[in-house]
Protein backbone atom coordinates (compact mmCIF):
# COMPACT_ATOMS: atom_id res chain seq x y z
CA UNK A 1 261.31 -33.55 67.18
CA UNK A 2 263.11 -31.35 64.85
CA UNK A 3 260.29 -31.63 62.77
CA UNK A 4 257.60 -30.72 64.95
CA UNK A 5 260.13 -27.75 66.02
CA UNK A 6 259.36 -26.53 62.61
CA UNK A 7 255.79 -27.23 62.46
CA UNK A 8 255.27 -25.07 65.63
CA UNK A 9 257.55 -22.70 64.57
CA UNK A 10 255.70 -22.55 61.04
CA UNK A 11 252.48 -21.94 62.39
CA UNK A 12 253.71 -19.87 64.98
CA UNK A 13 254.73 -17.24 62.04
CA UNK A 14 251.12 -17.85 60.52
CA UNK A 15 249.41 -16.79 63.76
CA UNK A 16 251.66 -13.33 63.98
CA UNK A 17 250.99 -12.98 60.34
CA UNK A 18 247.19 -13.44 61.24
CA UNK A 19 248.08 -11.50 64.79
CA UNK A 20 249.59 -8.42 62.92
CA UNK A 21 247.21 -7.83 60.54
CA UNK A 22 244.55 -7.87 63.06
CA UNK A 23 246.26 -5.83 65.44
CA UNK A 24 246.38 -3.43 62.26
CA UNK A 25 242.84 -3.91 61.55
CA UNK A 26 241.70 -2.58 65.01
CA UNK A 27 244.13 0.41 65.25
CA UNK A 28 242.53 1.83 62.15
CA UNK A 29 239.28 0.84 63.33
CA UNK A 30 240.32 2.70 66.42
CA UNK A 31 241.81 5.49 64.19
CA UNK A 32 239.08 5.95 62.37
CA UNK A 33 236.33 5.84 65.53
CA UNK A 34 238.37 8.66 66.35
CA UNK A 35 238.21 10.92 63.99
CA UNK A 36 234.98 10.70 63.33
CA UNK A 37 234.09 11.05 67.12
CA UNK A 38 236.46 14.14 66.90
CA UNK A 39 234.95 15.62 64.02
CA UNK A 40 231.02 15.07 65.53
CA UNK A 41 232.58 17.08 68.76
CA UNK A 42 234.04 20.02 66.40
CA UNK A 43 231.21 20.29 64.68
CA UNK A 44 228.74 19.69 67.17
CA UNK A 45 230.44 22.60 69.47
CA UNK A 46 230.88 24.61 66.43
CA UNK A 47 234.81 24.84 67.56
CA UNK A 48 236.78 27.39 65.27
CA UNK A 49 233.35 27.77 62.94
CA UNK A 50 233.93 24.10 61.63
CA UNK A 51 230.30 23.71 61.84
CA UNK A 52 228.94 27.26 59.74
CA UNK A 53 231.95 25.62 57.06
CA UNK A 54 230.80 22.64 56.55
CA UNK A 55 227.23 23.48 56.74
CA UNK A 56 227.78 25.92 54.19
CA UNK A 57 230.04 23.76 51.55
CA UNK A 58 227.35 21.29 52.04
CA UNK A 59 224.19 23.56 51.68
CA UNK A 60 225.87 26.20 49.68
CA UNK A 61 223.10 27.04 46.93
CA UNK A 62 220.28 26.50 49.81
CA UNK A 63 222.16 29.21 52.15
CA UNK A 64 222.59 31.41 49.05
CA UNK A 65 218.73 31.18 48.69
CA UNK A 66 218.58 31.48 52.35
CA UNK A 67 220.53 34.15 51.63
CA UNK A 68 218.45 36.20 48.79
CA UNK A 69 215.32 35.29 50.76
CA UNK A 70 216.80 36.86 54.22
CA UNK A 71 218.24 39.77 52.06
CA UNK A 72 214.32 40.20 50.52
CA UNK A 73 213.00 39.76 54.27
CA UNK A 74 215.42 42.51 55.34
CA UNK A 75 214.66 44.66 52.76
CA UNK A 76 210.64 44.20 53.76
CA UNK A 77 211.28 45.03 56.97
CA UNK A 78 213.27 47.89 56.14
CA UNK A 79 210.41 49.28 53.84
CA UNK A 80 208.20 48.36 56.56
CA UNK A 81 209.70 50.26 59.13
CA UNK A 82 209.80 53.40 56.62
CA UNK A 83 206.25 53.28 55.73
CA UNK A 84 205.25 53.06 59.27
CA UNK A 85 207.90 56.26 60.16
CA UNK A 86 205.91 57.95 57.12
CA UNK A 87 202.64 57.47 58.64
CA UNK A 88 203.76 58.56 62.36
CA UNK A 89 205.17 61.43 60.91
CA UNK A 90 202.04 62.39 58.82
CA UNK A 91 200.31 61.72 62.25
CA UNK A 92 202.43 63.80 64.24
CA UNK A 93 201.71 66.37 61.62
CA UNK A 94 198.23 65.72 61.40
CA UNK A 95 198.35 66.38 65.33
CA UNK A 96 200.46 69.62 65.27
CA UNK A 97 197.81 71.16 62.47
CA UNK A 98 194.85 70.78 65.20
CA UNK A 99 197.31 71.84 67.79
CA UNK A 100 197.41 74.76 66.35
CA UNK A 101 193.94 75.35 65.63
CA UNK A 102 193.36 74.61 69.12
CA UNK A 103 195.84 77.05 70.23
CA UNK A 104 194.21 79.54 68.13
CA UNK A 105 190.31 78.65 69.37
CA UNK A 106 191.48 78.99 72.63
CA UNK A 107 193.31 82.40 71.80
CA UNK A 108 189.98 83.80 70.20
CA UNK A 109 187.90 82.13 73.41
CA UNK A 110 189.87 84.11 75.54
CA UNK A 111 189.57 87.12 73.98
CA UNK A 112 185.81 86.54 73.63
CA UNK A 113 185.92 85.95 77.81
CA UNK A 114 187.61 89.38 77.86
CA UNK A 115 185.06 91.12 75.88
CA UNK A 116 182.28 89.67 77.76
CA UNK A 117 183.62 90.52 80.96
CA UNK A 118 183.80 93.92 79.57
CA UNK A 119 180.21 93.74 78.38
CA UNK A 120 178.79 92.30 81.91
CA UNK A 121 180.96 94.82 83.50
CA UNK A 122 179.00 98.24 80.72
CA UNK A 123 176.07 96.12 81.83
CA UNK A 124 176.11 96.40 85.39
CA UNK A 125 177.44 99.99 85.04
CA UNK A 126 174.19 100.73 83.09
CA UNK A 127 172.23 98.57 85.49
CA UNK A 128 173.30 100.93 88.62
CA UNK A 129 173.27 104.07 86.04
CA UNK A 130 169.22 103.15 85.35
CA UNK A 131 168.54 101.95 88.98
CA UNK A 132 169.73 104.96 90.18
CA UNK A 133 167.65 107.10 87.58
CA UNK A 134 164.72 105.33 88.47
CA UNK A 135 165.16 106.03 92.35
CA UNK A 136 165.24 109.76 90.89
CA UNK A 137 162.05 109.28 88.45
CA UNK A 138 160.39 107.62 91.76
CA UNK A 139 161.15 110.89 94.34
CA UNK A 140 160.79 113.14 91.45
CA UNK A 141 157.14 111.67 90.88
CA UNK A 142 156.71 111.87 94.86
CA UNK A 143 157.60 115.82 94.83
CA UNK A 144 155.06 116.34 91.65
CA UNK A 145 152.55 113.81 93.78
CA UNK A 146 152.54 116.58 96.15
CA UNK A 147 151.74 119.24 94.64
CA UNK A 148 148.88 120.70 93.54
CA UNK A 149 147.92 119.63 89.73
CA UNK A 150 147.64 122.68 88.02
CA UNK A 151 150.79 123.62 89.21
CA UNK A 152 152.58 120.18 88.46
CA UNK A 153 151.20 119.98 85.11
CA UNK A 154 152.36 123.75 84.11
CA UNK A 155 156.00 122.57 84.97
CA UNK A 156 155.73 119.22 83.43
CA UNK A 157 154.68 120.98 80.13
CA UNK A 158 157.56 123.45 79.77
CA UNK A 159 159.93 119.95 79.98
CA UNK A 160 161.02 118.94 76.13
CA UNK A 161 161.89 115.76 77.41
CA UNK A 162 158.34 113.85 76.58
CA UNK A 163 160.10 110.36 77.94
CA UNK A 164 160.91 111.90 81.70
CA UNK A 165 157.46 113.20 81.89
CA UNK A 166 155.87 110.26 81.01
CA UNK A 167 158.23 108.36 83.54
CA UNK A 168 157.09 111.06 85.80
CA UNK A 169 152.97 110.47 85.28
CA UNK A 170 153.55 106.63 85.82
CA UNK A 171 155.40 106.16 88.90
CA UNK A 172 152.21 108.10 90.41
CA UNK A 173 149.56 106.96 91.68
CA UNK A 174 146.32 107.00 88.50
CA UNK A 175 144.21 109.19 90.03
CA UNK A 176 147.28 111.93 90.93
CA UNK A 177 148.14 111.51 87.14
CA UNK A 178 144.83 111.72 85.85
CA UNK A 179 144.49 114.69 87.76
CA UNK A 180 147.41 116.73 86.05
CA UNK A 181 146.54 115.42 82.69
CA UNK A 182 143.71 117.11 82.99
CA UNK A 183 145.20 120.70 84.14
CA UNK A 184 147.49 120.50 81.50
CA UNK A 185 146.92 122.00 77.94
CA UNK A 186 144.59 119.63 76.04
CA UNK A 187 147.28 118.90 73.17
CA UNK A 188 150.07 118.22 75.21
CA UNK A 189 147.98 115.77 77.37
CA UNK A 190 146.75 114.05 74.57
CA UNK A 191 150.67 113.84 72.86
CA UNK A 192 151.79 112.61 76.08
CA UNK A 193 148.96 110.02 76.59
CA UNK A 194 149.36 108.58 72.96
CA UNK A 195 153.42 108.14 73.68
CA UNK A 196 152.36 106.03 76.97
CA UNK A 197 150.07 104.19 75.11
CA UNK A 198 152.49 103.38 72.96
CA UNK A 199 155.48 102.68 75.37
């Protein structure tokens, strides 16, 4: 019985041998399931940067061409962006150069629109001034219409003023006109009919 004492007691130490070093086996297992869940989670949340580290010891000469090529982007962009300020600003100066010339057309188009109201204004002045001398021609011509025509055409050849007379003869009636052309001298009617003639 002693014996078998031993024999379970022999094997008894084998299977905590065997025990132990499985028991060691699964806490490193464990251990190491760990810290490699631990280190997915750091990284995965990017906790404390872990994840822009070891991304960038691992891809270190890709990010550096990421880098250069981001820097080169950047610096496209950049010369982009001044180009396009260069051609807004020659724009904006292209637009302030008609601007101006607008500004000035406008200037000279009202100052045109002042002279012609001045001009329609000398015209309508003139207008009245001649409407008014013809009213006068017209009652002068009735006064001379009434008279006799020797005597009308002795006082319508003392008057220098060839144009009058003639305005005189025609706002008469033909045969009243005819009539003093004929009592008047025969040089004077005949200078006076060639300037209506030629009126």
């Amino acid at each position: 019985m002693a014996r078998y004492d031993r024999v379970i007691k022999g094997n008894t130490g084998n299977d905590l041998a065997t025990n132990t070093s499985g028991a060691a086996w699964l806490v490193m297992v464990v251990l190491l399931l760990f810290v490699v869940t631990a280190s997915g989670l750091l990284l995965f949340f990017n906790v404390g940067g872990m994840r822009d580290v070891v991304v960038g010891l691992l891809f270190s000469s890709k990010a550096a061409g990421n880098q250069q090529s981001e820097e080169s982007l950047k610096l496209q962009q950049l010369k982009a962006i001044e180009d396009e300020k260069n051609r807004l600003k020659n724009f904006e100066n292209q637009l302030n150069a008609l601007k101006s010339q607008l500004e000035g057309k406008q200037q000279e188009l009202e100052q045109r629109e002042v002279e012609l109201k001045q001009k329609e204004k000398e015209v309508e002045e003139l207008q009245q001034k001649l409407s008014a001398q013809f009213e006068d021609i017209k009652d002068i011509a009735k006064v001379y219409e009434n008279m006799e025509a020797e005597q009308a055409a002795s006082i319508l050849s003392e008057m220098e003023d060839s144009s009058l007379v003639i305005q005189i003869l025609k706002n008469m009636p033909e045969e009243k006109s005819a009539e003093i052309l004929g009592a008047m001298d025969s040089k004077k009617a005949a200078d006076l009919t060639g300037q209506m003639a030629g009126q």
